[in-house]
Protein backbone atom coordinates (compact mmCIF):
# COMPACT_ATOMS: atom_id res chain seq x y z
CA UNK A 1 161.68 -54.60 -40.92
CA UNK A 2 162.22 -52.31 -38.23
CA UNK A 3 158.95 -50.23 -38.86
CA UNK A 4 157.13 -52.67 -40.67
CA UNK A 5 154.96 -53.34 -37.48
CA UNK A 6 153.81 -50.30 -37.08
CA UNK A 7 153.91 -48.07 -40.29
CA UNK A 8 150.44 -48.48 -42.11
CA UNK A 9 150.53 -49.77 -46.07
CA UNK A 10 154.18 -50.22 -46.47
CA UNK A 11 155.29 -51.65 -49.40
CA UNK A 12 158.54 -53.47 -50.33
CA UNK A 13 159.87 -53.88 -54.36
CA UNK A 14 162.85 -55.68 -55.16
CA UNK A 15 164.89 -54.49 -57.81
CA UNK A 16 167.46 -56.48 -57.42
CA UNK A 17 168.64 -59.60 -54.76
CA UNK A 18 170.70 -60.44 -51.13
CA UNK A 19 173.33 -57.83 -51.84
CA UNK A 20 176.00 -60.16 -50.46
CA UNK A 21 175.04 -62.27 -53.65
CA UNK A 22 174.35 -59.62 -56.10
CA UNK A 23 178.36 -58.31 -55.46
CA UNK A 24 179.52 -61.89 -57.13
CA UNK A 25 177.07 -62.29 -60.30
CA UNK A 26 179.23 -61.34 -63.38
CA UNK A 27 175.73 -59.54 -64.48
CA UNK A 28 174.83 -57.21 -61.15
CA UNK A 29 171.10 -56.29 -61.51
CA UNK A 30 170.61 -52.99 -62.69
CA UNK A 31 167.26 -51.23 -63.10
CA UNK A 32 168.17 -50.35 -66.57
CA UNK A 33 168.26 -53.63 -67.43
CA UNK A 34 164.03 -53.11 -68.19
CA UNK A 35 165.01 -51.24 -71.04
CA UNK A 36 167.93 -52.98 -73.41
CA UNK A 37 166.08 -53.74 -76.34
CA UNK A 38 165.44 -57.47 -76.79
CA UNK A 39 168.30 -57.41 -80.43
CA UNK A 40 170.88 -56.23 -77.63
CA UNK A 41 169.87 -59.18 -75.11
CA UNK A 42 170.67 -61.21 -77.42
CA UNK A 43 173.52 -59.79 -79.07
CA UNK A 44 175.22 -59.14 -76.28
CA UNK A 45 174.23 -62.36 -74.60
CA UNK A 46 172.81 -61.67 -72.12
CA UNK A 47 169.74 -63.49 -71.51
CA UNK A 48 170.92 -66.49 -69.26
CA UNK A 49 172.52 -63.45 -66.92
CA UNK A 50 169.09 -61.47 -66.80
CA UNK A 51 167.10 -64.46 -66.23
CA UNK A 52 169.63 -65.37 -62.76
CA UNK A 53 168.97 -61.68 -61.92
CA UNK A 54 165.09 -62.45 -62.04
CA UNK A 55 165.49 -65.40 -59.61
CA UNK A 56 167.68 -62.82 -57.83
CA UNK A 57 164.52 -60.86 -57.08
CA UNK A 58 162.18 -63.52 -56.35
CA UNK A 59 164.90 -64.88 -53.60
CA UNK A 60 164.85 -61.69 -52.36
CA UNK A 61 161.16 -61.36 -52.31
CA UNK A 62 160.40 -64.03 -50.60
CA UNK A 63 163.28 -63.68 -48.06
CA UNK A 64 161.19 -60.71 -47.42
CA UNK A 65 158.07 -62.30 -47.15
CA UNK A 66 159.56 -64.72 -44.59
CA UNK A 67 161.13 -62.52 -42.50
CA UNK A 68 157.75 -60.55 -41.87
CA UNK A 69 155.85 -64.21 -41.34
CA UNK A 70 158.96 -64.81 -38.63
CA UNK A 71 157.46 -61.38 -36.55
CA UNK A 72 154.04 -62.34 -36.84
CA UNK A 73 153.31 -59.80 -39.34
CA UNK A 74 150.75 -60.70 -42.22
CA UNK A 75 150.95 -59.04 -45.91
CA UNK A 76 149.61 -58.72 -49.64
CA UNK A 77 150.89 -59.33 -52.55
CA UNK A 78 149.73 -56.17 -54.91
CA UNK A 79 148.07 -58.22 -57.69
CA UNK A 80 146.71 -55.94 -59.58
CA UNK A 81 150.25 -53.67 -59.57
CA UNK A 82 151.61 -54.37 -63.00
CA UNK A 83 147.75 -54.36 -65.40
CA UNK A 84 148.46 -55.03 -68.93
């Protein structure tokens, strides 16, 4: 946030959400997460855990998105970042 005013075509991904939150989840979000195959998801479970870790990152997100609104900042949402 601190440079966000004045650094030109900053960008922001979440990979994860509000740390204080994250700490508690008995799943953590971890990038390699992307790649268990879908057998282990379910397997091991795991799909209810990855699917509060998604709505982890969308908190987050928009968290973000607020707090730049808040100091009068504008931004995009890259569309077109993730073509299939």
């Amino acid at each position: 946030m601190d440079i966000a005013d004045h650094v030109k075509n900053i960008s922001a991904k979440h990979e994860g959400g509000m740390l204080e939150i994250e700490k508690h989840r008995d799943h953590p979000s971890d990038i390699l997460d992307y790649f268990i195959p879908k057998k282990e998801i379910v397997a091991q479970d795991l799909m209810d855990k990855l699917m509060i870790n998604y709505l982890d990152k969308h908190d987050a997100l928009n968290r973000t998105a607020e707090a730049l609104t808040r100091r009068g900042l504008s931004f995009i949402a890259a569309q077109n970042l993730h073509k299939a």
